[in-house]
PDB file of N, CA and C in Angstrom:
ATOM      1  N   UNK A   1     -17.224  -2.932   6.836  1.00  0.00           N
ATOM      2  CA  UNK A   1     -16.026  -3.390   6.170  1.00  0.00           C
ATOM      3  C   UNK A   1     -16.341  -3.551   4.683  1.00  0.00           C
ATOM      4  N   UNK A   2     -15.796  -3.041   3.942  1.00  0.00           N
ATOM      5  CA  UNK A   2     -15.865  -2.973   2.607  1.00  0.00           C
ATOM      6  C   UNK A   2     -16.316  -4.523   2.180  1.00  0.00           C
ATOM      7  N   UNK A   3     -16.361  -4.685   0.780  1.00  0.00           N
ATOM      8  CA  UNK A   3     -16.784  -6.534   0.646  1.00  0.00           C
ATOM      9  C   UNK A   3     -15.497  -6.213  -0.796  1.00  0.00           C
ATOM     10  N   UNK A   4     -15.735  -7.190  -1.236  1.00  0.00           N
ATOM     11  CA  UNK A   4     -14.691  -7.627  -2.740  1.00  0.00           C
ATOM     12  C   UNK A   4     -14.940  -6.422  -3.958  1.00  0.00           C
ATOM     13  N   UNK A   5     -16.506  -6.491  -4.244  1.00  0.00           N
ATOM     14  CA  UNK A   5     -16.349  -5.480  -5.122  1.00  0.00           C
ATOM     15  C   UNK A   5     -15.996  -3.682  -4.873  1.00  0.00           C
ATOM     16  N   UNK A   6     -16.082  -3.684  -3.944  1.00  0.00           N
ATOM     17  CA  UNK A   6     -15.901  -2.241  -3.419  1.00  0.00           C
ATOM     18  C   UNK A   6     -13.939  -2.120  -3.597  1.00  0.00           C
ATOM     19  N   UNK A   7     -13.167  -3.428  -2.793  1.00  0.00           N
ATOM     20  CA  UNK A   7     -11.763  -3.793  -3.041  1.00  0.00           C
ATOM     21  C   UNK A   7     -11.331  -3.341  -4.110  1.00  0.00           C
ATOM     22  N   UNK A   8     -12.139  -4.180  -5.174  1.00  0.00           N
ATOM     23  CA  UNK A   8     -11.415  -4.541  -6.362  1.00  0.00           C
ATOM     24  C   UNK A   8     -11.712  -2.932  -7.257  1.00  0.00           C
ATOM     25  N   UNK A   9     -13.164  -2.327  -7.105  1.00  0.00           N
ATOM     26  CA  UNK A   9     -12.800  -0.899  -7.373  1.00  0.00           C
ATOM     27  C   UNK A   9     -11.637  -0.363  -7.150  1.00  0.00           C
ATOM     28  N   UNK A  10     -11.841  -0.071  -6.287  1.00  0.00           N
ATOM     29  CA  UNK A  10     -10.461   1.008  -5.306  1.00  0.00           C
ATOM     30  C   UNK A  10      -9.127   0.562  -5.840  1.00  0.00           C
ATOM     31  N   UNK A  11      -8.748  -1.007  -5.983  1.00  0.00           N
ATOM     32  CA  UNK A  11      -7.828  -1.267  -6.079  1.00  0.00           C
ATOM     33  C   UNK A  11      -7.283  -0.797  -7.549  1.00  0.00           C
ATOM     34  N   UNK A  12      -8.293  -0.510  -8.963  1.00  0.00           N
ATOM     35  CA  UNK A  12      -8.401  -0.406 -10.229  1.00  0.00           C
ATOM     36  C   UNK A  12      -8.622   1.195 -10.314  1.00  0.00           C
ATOM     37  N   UNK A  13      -9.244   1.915  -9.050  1.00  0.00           N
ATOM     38  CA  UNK A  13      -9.284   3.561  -9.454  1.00  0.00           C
ATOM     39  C   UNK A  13      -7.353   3.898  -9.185  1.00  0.00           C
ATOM     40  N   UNK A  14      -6.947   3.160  -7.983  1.00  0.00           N
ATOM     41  CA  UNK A  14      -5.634   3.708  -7.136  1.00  0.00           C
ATOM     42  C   UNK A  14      -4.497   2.765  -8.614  1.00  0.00           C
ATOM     43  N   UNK A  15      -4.805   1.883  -9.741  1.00  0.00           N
ATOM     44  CA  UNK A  15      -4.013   1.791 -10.436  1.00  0.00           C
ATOM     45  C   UNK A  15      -3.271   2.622 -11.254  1.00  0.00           C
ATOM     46  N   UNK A  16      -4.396   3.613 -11.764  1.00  0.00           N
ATOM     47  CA  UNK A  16      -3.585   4.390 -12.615  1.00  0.00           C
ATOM     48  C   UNK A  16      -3.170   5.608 -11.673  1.00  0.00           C
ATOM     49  N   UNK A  17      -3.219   5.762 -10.482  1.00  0.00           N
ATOM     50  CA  UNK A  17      -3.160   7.022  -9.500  1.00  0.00           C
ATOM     51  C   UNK A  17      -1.541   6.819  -8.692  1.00  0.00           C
ATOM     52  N   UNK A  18      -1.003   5.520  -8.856  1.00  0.00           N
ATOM     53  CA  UNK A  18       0.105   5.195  -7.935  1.00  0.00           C
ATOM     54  C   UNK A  18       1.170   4.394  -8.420  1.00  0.00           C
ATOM     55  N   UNK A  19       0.786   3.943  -9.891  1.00  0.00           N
ATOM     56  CA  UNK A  19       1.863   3.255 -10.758  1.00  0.00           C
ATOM     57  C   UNK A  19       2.422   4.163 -11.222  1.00  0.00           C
ATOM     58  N   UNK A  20       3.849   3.470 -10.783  1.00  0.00           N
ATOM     59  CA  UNK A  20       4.998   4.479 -11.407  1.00  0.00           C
ATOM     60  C   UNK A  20       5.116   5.769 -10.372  1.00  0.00           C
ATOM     61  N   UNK A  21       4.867   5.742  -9.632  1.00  0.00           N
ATOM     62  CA  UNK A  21       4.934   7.259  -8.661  1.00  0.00           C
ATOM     63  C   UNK A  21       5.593   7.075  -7.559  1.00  0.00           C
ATOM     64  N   UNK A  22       6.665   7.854  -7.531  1.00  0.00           N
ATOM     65  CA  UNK A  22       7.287   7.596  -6.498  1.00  0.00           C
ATOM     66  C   UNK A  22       6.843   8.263  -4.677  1.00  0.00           C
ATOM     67  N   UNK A  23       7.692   7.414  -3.696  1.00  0.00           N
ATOM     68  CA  UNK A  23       6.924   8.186  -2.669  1.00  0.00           C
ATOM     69  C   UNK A  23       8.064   8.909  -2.084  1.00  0.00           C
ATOM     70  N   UNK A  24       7.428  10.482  -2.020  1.00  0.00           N
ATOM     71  CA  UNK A  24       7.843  11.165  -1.375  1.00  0.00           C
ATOM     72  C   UNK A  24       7.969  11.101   0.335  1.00  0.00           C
ATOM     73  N   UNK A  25       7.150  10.883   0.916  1.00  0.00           N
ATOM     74  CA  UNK A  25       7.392  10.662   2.459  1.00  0.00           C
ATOM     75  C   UNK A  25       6.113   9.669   2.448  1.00  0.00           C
ATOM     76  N   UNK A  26       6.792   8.953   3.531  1.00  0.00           N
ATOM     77  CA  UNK A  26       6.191   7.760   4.142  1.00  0.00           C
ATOM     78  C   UNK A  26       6.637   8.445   6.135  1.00  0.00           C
ATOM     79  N   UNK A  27       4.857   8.097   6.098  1.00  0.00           N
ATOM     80  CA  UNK A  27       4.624   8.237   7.952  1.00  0.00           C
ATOM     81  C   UNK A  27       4.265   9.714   8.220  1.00  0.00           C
ATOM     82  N   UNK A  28       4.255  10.117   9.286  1.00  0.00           N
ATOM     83  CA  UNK A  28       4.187   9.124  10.573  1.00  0.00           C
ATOM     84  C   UNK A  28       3.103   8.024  10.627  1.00  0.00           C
ATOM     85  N   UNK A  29       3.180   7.446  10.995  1.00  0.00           N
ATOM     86  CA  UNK A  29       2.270   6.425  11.319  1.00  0.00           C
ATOM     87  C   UNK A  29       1.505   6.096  12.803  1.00  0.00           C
ATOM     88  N   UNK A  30       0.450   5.696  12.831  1.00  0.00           N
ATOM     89  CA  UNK A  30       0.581   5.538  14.391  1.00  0.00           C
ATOM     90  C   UNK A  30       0.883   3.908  14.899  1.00  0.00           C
ATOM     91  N   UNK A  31       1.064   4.030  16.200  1.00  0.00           N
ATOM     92  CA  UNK A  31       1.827   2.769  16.315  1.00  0.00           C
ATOM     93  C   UNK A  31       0.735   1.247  16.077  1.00  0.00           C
ATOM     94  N   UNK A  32      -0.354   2.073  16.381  1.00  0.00           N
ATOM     95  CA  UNK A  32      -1.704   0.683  16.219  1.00  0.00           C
ATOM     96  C   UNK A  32      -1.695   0.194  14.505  1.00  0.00           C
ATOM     97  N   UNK A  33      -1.302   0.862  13.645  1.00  0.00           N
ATOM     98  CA  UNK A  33      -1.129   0.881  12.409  1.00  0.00           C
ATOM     99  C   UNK A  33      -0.526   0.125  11.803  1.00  0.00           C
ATOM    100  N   UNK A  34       0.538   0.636  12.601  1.00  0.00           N
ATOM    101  CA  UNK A  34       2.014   0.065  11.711  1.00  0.00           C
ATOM    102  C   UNK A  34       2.436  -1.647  12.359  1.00  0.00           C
ATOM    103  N   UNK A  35       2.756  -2.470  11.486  1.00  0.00           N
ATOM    104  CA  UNK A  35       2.684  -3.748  11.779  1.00  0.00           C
ATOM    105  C   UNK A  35       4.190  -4.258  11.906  1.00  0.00           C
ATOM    106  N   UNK A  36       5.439  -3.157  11.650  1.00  0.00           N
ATOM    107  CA  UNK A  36       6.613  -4.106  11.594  1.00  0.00           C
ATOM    108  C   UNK A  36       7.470  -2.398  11.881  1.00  0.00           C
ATOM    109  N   UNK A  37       8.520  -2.510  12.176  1.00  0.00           N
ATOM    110  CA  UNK A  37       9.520  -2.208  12.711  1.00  0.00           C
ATOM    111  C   UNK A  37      10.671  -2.435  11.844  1.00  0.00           C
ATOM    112  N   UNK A  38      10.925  -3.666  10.884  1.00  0.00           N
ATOM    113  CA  UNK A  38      11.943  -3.813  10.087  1.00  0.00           C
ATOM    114  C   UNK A  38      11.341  -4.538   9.095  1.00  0.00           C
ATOM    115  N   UNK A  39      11.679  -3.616   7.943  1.00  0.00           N
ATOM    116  CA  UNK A  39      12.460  -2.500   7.432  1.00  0.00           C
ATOM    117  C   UNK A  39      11.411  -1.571   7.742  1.00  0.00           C
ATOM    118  N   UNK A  40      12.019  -0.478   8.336  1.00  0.00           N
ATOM    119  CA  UNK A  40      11.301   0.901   8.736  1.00  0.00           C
ATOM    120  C   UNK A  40      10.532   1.294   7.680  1.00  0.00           C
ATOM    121  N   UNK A  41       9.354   1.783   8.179  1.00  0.00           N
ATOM    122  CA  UNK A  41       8.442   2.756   6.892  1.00  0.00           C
ATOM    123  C   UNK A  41       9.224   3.261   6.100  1.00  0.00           C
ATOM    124  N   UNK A  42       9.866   4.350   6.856  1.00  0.00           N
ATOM    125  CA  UNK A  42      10.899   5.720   5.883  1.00  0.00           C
ATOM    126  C   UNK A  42      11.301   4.783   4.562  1.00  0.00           C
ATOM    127  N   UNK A  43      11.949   3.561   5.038  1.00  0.00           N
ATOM    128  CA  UNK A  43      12.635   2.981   3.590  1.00  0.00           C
ATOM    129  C   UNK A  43      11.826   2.934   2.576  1.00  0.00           C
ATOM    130  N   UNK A  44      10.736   2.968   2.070  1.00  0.00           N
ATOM    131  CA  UNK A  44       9.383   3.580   1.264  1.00  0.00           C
ATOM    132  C   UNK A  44      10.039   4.882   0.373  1.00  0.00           C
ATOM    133  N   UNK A  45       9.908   5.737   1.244  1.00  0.00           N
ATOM    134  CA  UNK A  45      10.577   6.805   0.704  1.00  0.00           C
ATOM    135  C   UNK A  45      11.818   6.842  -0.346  1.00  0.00           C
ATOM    136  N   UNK A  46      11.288   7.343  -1.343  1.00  0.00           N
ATOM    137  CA  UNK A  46      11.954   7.335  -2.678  1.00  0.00           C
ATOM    138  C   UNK A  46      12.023   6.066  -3.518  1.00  0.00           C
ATOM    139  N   UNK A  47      11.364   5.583  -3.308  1.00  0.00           N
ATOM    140  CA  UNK A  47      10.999   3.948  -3.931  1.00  0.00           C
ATOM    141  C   UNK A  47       9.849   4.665  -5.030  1.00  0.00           C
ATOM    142  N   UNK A  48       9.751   3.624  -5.803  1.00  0.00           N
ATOM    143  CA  UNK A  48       8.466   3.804  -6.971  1.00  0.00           C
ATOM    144  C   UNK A  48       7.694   2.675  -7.310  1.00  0.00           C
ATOM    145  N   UNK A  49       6.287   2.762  -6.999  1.00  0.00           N
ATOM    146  CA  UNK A  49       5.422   2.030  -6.346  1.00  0.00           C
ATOM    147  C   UNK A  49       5.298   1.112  -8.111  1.00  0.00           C
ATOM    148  N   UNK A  50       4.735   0.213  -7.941  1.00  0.00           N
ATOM    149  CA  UNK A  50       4.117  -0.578  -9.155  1.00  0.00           C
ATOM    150  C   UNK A  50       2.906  -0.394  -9.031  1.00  0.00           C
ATOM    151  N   UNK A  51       2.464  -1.733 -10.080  1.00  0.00           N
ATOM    152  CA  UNK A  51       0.708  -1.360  -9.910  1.00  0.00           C
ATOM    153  C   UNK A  51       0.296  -2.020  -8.354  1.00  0.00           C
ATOM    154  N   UNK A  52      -0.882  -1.360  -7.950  1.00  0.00           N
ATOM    155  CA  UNK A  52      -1.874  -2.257  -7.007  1.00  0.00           C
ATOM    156  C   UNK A  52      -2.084  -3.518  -7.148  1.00  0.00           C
ATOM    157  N   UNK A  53      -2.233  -4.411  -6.264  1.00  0.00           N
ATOM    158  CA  UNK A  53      -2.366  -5.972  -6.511  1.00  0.00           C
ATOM    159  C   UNK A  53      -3.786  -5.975  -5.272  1.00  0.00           C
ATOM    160  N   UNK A  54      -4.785  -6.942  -5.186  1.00  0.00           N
ATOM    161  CA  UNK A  54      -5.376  -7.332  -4.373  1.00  0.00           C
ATOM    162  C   UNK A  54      -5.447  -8.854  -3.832  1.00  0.00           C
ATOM    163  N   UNK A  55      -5.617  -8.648  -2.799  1.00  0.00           N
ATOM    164  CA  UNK A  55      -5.833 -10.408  -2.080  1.00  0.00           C
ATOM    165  C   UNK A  55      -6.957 -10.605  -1.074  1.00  0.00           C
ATOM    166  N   UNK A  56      -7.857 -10.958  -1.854  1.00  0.00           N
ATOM    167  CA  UNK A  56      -9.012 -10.629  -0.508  1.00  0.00           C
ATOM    168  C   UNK A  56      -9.318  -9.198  -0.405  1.00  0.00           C
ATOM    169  N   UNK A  57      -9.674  -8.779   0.736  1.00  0.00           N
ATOM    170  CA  UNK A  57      -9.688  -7.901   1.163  1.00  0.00           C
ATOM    171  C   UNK A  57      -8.304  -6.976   1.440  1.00  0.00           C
ATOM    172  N   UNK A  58      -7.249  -7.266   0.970  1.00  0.00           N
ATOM    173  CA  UNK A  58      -6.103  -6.160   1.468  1.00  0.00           C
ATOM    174  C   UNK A  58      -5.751  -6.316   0.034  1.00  0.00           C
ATOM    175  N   UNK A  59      -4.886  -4.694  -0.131  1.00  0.00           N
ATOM    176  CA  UNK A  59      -4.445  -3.941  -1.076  1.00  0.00           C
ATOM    177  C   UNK A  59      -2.776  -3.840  -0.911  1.00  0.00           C
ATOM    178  N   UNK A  60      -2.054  -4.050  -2.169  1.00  0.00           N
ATOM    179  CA  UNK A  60      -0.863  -4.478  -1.682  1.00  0.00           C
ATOM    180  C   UNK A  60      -0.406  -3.678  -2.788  1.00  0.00           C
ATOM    181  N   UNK A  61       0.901  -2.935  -2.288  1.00  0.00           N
ATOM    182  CA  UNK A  61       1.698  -1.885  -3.183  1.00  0.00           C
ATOM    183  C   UNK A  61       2.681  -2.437  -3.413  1.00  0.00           C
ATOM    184  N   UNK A  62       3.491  -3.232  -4.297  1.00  0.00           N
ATOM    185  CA  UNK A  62       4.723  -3.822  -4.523  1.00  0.00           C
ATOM    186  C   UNK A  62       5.578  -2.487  -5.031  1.00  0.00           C
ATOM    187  N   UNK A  63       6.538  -2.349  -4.618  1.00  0.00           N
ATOM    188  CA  UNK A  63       8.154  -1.558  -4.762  1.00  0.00           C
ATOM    189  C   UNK A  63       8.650  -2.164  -6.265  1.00  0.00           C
ATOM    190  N   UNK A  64       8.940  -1.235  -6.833  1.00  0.00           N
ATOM    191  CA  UNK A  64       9.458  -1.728  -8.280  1.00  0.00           C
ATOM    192  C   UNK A  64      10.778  -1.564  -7.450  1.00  0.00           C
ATOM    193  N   UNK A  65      12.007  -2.924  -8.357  1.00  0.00           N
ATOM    194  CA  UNK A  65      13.197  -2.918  -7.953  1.00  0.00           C
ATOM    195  C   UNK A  65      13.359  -3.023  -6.343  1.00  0.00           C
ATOM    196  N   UNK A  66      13.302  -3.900  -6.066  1.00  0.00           N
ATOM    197  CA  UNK A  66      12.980  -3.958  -3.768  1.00  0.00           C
ATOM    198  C   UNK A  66      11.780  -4.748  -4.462  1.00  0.00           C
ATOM    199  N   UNK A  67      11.904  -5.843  -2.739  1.00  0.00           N
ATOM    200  CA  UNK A  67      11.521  -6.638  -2.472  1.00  0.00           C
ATOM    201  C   UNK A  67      10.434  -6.301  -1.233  1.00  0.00           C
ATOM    202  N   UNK A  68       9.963  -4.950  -1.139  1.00  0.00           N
ATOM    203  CA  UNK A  68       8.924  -3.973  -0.220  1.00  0.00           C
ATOM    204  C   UNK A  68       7.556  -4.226  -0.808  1.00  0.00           C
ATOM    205  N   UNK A  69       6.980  -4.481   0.121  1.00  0.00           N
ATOM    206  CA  UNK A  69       5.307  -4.501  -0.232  1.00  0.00           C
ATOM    207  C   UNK A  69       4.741  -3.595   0.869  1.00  0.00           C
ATOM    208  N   UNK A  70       3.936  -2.235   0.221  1.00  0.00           N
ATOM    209  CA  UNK A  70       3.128  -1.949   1.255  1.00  0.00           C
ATOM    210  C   UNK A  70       1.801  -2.261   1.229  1.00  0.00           C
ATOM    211  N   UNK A  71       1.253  -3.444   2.172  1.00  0.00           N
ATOM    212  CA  UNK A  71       0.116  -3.757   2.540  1.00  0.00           C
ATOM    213  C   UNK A  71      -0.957  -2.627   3.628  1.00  0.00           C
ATOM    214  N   UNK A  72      -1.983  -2.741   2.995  1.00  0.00           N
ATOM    215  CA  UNK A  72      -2.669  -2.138   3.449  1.00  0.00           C
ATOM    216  C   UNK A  72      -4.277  -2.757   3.782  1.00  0.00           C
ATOM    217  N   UNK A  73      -5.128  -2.989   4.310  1.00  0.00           N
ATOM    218  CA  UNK A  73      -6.402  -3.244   4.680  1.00  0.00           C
ATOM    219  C   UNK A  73      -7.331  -2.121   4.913  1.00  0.00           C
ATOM    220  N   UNK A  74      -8.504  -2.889   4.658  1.00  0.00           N
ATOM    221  CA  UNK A  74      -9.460  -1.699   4.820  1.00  0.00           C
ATOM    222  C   UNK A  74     -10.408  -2.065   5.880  1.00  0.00           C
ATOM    223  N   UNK A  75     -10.090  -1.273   7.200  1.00  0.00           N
ATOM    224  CA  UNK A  75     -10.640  -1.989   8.363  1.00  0.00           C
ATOM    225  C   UNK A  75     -12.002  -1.343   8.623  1.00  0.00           C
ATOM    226  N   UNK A  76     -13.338  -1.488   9.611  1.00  0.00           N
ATOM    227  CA  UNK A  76     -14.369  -0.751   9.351  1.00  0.00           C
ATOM    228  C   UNK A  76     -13.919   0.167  10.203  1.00  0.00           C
ATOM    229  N   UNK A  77     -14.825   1.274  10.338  1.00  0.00           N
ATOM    230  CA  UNK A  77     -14.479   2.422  11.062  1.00  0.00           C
ATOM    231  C   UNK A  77     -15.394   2.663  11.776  1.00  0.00           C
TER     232      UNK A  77
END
C-alpha cells in the first residue's frame, strides 16, 4: 500500500494532468469498485475535473460547478 509520500507525489504529478479536463466517459466499473449507485458514475461524464486534493491516503477529484467528488484509493495489489 502506497505510504503519504508516494500519495502526495501522484496526487501533484495527476495535478497538472486532470485540472481543467473534462471527462469524456466514466466506467465501466466493476461492481467491487464502485461504492455508490447514486448519483451514477456516467453523471461524471462531461463534468470538468478541478485540481486533485489528498486526505490521507485517498485522492479526491472535486467537479468544478457540482457538488461530485471522485474519490479514489490506492489499495495494495
Amino acid at each position: 500500500m502506497p505510504e503519504y509520500p508516494e500519495v502526495e507525489a501522484l496526487r501533484e504529478l495527476l495535478e497538472a494532468r486532470v485540472s481543467g479536463k473534462l471527462v469524456a466517459k466514466a466506467g465501466p466499473a466493476h461492481l467491487a469498485t464502485l461504492k455508490t449507485i447514486d448519483p451514477p458514475l456516467d453523471s461524471l461524464e462531461g463534468a470538468t475535473l478541478a485540481a486533485p486534493l489528498r486526505r490521507g491516503k485517498h485522492l479526491l477529484f472535486p467537479v468544478m460547478a457540482d457538488d461530485l467528488v471522485l474519490h479514489v484509493h490506492q489499495m495494495s495489489a
